[in-house]
C-alpha atoms as a PDB file:
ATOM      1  CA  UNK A   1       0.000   0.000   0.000  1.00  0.00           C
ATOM      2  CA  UNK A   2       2.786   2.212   1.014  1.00  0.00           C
ATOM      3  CA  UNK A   3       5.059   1.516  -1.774  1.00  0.00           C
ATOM      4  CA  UNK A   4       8.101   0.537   0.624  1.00  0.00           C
ATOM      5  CA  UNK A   5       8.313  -2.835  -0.692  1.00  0.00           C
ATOM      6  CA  UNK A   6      12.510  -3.215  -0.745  1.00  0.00           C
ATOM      7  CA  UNK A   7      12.059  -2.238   3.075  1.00  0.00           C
ATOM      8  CA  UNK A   8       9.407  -4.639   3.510  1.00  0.00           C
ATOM      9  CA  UNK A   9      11.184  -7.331   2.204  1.00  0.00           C
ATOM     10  CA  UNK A  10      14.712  -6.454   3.349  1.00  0.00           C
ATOM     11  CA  UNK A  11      16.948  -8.969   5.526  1.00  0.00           C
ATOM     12  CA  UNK A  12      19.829  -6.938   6.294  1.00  0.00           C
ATOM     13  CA  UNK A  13      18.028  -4.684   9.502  1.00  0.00           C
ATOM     14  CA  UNK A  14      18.155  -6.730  12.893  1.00  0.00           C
ATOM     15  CA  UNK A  15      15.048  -5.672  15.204  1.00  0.00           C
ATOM     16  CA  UNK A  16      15.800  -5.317  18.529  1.00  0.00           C
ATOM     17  CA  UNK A  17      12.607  -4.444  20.390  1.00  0.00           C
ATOM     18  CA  UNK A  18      13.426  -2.333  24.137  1.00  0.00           C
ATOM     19  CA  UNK A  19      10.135  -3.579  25.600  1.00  0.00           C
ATOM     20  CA  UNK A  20       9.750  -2.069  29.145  1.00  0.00           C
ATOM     21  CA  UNK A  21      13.749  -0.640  29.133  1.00  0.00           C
ATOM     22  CA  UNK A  22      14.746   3.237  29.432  1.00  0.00           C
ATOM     23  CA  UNK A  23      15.891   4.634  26.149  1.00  0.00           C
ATOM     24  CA  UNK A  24      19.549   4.367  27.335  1.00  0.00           C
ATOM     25  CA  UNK A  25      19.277   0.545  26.913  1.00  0.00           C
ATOM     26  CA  UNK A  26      19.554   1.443  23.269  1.00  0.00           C
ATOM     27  CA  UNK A  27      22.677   2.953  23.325  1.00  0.00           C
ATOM     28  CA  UNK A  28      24.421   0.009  25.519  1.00  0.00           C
ATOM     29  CA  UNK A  29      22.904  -2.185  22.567  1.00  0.00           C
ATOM     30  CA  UNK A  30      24.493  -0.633  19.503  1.00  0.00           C
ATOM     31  CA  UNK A  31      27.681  -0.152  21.193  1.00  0.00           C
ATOM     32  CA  UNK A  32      27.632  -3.976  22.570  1.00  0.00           C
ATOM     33  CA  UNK A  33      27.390  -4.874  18.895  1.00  0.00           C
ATOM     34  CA  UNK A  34      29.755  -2.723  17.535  1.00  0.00           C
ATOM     35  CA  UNK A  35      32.447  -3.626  20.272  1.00  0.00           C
ATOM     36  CA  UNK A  36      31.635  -7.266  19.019  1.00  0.00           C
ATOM     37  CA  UNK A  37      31.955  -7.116  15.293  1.00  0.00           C
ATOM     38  CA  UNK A  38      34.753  -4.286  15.871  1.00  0.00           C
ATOM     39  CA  UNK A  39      33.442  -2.078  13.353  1.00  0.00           C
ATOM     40  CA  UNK A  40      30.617   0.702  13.633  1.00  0.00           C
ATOM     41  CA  UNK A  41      27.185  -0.541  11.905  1.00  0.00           C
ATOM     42  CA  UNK A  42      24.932   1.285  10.698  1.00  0.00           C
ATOM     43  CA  UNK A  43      21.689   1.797  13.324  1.00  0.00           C
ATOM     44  CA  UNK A  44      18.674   3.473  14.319  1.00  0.00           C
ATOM     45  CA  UNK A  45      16.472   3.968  17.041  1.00  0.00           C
ATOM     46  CA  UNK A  46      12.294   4.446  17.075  1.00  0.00           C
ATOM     47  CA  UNK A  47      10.720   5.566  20.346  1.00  0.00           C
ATOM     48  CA  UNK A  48       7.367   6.129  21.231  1.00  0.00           C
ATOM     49  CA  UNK A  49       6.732   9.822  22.629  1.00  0.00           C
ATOM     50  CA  UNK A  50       5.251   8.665  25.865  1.00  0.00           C
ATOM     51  CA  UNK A  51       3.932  11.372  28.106  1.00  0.00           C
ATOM     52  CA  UNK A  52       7.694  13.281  27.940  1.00  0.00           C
ATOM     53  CA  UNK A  53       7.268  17.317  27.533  1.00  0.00           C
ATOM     54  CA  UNK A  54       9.579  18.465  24.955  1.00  0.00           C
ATOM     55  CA  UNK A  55      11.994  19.654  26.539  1.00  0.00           C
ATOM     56  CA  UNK A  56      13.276  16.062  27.580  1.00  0.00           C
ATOM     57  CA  UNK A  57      12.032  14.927  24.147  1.00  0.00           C
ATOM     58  CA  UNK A  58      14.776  17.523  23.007  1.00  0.00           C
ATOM     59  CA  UNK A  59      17.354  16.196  25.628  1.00  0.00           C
ATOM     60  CA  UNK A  60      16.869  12.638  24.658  1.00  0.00           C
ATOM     61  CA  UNK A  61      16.887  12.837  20.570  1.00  0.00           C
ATOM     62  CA  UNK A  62      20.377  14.485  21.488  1.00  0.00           C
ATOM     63  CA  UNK A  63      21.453  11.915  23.354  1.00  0.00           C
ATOM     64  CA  UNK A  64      20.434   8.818  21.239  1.00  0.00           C
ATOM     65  CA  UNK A  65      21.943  11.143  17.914  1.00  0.00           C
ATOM     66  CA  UNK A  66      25.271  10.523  19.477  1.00  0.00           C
ATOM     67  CA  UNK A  67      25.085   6.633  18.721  1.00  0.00           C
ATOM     68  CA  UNK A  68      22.864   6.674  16.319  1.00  0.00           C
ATOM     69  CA  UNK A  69      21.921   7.423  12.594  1.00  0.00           C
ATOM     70  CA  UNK A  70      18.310   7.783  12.584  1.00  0.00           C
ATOM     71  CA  UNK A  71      16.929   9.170  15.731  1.00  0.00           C
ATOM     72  CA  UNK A  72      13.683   8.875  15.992  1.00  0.00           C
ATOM     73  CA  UNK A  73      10.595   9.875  18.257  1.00  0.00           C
ATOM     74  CA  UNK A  74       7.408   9.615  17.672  1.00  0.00           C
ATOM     75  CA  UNK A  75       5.183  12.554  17.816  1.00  0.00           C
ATOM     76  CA  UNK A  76       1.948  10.527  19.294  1.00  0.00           C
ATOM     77  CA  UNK A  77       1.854   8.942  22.400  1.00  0.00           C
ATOM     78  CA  UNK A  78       2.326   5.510  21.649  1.00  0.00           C
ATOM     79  CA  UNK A  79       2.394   3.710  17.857  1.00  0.00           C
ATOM     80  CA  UNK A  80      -0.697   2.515  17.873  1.00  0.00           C
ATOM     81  CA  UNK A  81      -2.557   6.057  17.863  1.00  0.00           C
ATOM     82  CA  UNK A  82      -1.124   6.249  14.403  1.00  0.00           C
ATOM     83  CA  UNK A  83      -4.506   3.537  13.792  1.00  0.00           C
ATOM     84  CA  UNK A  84      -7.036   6.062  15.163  1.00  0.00           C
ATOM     85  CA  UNK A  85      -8.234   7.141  11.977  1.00  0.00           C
ATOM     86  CA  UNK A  86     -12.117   7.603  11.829  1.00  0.00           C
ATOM     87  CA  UNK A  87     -12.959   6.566   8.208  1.00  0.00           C
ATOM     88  CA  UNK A  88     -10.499   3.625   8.482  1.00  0.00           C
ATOM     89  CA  UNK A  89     -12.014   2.062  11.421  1.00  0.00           C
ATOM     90  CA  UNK A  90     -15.446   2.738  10.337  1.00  0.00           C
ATOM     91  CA  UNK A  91     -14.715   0.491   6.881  1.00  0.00           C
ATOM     92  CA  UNK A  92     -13.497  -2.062   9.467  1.00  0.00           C
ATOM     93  CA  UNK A  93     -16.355  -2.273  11.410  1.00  0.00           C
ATOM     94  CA  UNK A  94     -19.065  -1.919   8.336  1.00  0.00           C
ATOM     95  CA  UNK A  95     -16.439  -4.721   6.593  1.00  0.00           C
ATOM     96  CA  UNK A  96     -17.113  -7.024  10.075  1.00  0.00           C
ATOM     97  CA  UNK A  97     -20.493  -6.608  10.116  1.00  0.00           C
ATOM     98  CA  UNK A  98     -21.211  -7.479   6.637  1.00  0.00           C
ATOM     99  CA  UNK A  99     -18.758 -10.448   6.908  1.00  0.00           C
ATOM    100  CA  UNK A 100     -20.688 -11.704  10.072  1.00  0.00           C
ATOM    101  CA  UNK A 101     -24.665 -11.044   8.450  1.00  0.00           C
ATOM    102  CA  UNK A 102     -23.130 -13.107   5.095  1.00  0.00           C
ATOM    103  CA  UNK A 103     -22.239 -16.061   6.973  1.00  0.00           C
ATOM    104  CA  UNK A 104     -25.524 -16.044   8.785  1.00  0.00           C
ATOM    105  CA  UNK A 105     -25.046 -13.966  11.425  1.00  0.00           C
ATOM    106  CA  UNK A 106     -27.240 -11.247  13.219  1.00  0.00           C
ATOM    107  CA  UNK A 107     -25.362  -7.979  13.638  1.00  0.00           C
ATOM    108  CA  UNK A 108     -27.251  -4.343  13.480  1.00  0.00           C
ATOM    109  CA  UNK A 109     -26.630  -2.144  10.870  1.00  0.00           C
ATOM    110  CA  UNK A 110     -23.437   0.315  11.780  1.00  0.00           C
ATOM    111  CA  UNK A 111     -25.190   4.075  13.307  1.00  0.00           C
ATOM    112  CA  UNK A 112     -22.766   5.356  15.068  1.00  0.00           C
ATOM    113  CA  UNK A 113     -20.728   8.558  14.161  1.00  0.00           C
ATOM    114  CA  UNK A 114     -17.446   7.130  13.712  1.00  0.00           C
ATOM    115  CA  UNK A 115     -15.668  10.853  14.796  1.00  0.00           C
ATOM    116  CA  UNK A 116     -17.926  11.674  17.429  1.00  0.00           C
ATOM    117  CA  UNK A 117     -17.873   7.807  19.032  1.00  0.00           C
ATOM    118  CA  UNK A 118     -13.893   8.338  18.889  1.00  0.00           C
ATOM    119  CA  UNK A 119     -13.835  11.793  19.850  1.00  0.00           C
ATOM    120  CA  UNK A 120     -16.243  10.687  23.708  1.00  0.00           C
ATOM    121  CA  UNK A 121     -13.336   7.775  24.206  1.00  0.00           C
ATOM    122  CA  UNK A 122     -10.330  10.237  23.578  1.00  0.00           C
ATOM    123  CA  UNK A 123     -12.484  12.921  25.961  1.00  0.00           C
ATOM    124  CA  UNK A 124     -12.754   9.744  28.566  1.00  0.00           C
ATOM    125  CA  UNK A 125      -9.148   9.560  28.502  1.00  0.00           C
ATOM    126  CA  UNK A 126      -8.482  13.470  29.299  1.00  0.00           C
ATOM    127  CA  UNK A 127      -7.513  12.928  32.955  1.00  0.00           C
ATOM    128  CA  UNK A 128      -5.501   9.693  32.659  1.00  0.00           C
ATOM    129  CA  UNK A 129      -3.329  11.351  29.978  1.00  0.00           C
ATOM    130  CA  UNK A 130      -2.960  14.743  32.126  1.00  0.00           C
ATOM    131  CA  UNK A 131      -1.832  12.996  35.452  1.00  0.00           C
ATOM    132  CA  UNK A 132       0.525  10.682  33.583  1.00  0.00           C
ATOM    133  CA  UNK A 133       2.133  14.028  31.833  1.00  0.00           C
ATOM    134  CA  UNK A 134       1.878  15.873  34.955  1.00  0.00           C
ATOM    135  CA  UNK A 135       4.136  12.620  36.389  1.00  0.00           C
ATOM    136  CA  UNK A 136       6.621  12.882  33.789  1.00  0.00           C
ATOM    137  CA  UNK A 137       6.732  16.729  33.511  1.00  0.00           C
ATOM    138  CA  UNK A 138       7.558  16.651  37.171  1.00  0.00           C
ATOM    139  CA  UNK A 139      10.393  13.724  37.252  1.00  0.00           C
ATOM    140  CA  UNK A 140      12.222  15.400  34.586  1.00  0.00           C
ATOM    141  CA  UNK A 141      11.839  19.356  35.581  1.00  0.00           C
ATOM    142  CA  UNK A 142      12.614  18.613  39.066  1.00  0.00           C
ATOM    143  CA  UNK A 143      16.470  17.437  38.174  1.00  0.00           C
ATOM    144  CA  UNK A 144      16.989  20.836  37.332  1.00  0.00           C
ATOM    145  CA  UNK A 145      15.100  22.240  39.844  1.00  0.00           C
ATOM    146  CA  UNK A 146      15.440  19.866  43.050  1.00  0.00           C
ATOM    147  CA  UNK A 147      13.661  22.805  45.644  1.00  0.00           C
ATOM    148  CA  UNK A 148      10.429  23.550  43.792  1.00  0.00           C
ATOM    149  CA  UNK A 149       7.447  22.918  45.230  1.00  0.00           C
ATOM    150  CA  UNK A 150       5.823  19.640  43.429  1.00  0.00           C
ATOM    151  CA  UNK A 151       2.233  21.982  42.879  1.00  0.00           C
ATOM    152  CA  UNK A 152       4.273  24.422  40.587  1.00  0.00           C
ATOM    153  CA  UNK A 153       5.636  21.907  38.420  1.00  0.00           C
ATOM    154  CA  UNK A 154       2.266  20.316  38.382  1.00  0.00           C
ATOM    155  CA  UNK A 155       0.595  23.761  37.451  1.00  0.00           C
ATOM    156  CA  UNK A 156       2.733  24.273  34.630  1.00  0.00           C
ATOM    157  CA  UNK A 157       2.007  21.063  33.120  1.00  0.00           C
ATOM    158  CA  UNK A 158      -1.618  21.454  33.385  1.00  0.00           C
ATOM    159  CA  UNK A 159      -1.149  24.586  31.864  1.00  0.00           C
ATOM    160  CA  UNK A 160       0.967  22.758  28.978  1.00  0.00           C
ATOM    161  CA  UNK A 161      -1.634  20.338  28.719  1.00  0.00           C
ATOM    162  CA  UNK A 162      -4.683  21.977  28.057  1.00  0.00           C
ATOM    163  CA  UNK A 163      -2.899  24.763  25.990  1.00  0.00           C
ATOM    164  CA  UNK A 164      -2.143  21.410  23.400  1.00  0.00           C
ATOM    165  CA  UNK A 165      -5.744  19.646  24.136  1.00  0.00           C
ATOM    166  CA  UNK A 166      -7.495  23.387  22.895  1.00  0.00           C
ATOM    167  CA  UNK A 167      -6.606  21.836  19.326  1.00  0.00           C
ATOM    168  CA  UNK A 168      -8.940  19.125  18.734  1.00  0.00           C
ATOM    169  CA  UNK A 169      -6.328  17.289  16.135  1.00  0.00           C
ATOM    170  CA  UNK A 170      -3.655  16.971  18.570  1.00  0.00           C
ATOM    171  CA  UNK A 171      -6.060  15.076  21.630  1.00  0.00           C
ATOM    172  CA  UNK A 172      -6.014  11.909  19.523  1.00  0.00           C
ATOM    173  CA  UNK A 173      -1.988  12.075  19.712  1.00  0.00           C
ATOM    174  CA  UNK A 174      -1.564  12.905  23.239  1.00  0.00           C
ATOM    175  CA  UNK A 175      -3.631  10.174  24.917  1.00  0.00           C
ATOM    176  CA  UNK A 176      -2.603   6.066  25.285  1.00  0.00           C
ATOM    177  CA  UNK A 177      -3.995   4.582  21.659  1.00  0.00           C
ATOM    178  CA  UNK A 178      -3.950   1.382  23.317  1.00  0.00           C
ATOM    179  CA  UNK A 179      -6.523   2.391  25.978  1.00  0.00           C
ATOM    180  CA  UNK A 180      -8.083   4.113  23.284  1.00  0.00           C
ATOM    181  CA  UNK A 181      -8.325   1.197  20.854  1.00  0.00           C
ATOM    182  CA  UNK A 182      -9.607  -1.334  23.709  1.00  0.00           C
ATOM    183  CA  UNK A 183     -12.664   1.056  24.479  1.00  0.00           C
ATOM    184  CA  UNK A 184     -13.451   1.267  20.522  1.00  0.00           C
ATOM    185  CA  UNK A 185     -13.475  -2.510  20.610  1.00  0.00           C
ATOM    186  CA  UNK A 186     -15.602  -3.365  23.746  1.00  0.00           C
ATOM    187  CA  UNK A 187     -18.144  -0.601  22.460  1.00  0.00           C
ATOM    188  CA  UNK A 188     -18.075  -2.370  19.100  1.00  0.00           C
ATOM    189  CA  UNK A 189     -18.390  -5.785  20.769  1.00  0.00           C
ATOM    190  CA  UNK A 190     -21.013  -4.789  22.461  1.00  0.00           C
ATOM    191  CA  UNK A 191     -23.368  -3.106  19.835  1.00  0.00           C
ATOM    192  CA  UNK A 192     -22.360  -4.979  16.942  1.00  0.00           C
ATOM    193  CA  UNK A 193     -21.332  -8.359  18.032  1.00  0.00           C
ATOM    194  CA  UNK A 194     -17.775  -7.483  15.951  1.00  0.00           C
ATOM    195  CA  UNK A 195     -14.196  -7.543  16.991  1.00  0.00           C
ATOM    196  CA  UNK A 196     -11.584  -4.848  15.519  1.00  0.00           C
ATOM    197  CA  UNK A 197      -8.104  -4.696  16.199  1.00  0.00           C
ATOM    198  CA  UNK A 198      -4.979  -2.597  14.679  1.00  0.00           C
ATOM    199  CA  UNK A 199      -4.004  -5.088  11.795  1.00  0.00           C
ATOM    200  CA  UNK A 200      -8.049  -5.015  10.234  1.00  0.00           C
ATOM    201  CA  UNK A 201      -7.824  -1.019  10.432  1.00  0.00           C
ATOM    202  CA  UNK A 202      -4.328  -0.950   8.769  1.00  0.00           C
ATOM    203  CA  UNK A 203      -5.306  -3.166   6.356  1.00  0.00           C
ATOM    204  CA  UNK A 204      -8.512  -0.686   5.480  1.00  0.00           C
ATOM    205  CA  UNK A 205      -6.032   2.381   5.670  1.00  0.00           C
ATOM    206  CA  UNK A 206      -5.752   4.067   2.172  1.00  0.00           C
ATOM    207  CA  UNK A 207      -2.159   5.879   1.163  1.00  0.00           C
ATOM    208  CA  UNK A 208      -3.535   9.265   2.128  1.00  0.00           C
ATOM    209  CA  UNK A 209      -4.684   8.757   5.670  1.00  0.00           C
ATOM    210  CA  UNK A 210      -0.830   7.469   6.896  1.00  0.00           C
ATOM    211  CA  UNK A 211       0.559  10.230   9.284  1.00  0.00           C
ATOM    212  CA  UNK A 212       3.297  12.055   6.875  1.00  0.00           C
ATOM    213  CA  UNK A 213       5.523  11.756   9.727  1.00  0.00           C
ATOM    214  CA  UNK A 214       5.220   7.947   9.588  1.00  0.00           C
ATOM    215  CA  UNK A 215       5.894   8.084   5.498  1.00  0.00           C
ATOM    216  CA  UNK A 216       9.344   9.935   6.395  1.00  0.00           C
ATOM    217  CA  UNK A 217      10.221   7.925   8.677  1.00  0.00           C
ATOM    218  CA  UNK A 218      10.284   4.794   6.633  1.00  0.00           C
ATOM    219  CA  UNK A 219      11.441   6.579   3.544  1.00  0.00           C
ATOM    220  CA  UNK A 220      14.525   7.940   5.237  1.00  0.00           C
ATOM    221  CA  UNK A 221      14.562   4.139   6.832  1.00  0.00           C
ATOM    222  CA  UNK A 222      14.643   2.715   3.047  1.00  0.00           C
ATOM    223  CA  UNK A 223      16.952   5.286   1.536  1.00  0.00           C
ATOM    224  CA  UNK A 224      19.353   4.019   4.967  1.00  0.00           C
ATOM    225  CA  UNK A 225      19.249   0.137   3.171  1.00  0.00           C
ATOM    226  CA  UNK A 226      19.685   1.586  -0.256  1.00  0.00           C
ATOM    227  CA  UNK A 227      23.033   3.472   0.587  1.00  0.00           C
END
């Protein structure tokens, strides 16, 4: 769909997933292998943006650019709010539905506003998202200020916060698309009798509807295996 097919189908990149480790683990990776093969491989590092303000966002790209030669962060929470796309999820559901009445199945027609239905789960996840960022905000502000008072750092992420949520486009980014994705699903279960996950709704995503930053990404990733 995408067009990266020679990235697709490549062998020569070795995955090496961090799970639950601190960014840092990265850099003791490539460096491990490197000291082992004594020579310096290319590599590349993908993060997910997590609730980190920018300014540690800023700090840790920095950081990982040292070792790496793609740095990358991910401007949304967590990878899987890059499948939070209204029209694609609403062909998965009206695909499952029609797929479940064809093989004799009962399953109501699909009435819900797709953008509205995902809009009340993203708004259900307003105060989870803001005392996870306040969390973060705090743990990283208060290294360089160790004698504030934990209710002004928590202020000025609030303040943060909401001046970001005002913009209706960036909510779906700044909340956990897992969370988000789960809710979708139970309320789909329910009403429909229909299961949806993130594979059916990539798989219904046309060209247009990828986040551009997502494209880049794995152009500059293909260009890398080209070179």
């Amino acid at each position: 769909m995408l067009g990266f097919e020679k990235l697709a189908e490549t062998s020569s990149i070795a995955v090496s997933p961090l799970g639950g480790h601190r960014p840092s683990e990265a850099k003791v990776r490539i460096e491990a292998i490197r000291s082992a093969l004594s020579q310096r491989i290319w590599g590349a590092v993908i993060l997910d943006r997590d609730f980190r303000c920018d300014e540690e966002l800023e700090n840790l790209k920095e950081s990982l650019s040292d070792s790496f030669d793609i740095a990358h962060i991910h401007p949304v929470k967590e990878i899987k709010n890059y499948v939070l796309i209204p029209a694609a999820i609403e062909r998965v559901i009206i695909a499952e539905i029609f797929r479940q009445t064809r093989h004799g199945g009962d399953a109501p027609a699909w009435d819900d506003n797709t953008e509205k239905l995902l809009d009340e789960i993203v708004d259900g996840l307003k105060t989870h998202s803001l005392t996870q960022f306040q969390s973060s905000y705090e743990d990283w502000h208060r290294k360089a200020r160790p004698g504030e008072h934990r209710s002004v750092f928590l202020s000025e992420a609030a303040i943060r916060f909401e001046r970001i949520w005002g913009y209706c486009k960036f909510r779906i980014a700044m909340v956990p698309g897992k969370l988000a994705l789960s809710s979708l699903n139970r309320h789909v279960r329910r009403k429909y009798g229909v299961n949806i996950s993130a594979s059916y709704i990539i798989g219904h995503t046309a060209r247009n509807e990828v986040a551009t930053d997502l494209i880049n990404l794995l152009r500059e990733l293909e260009h890398a295996i080209e070179v």
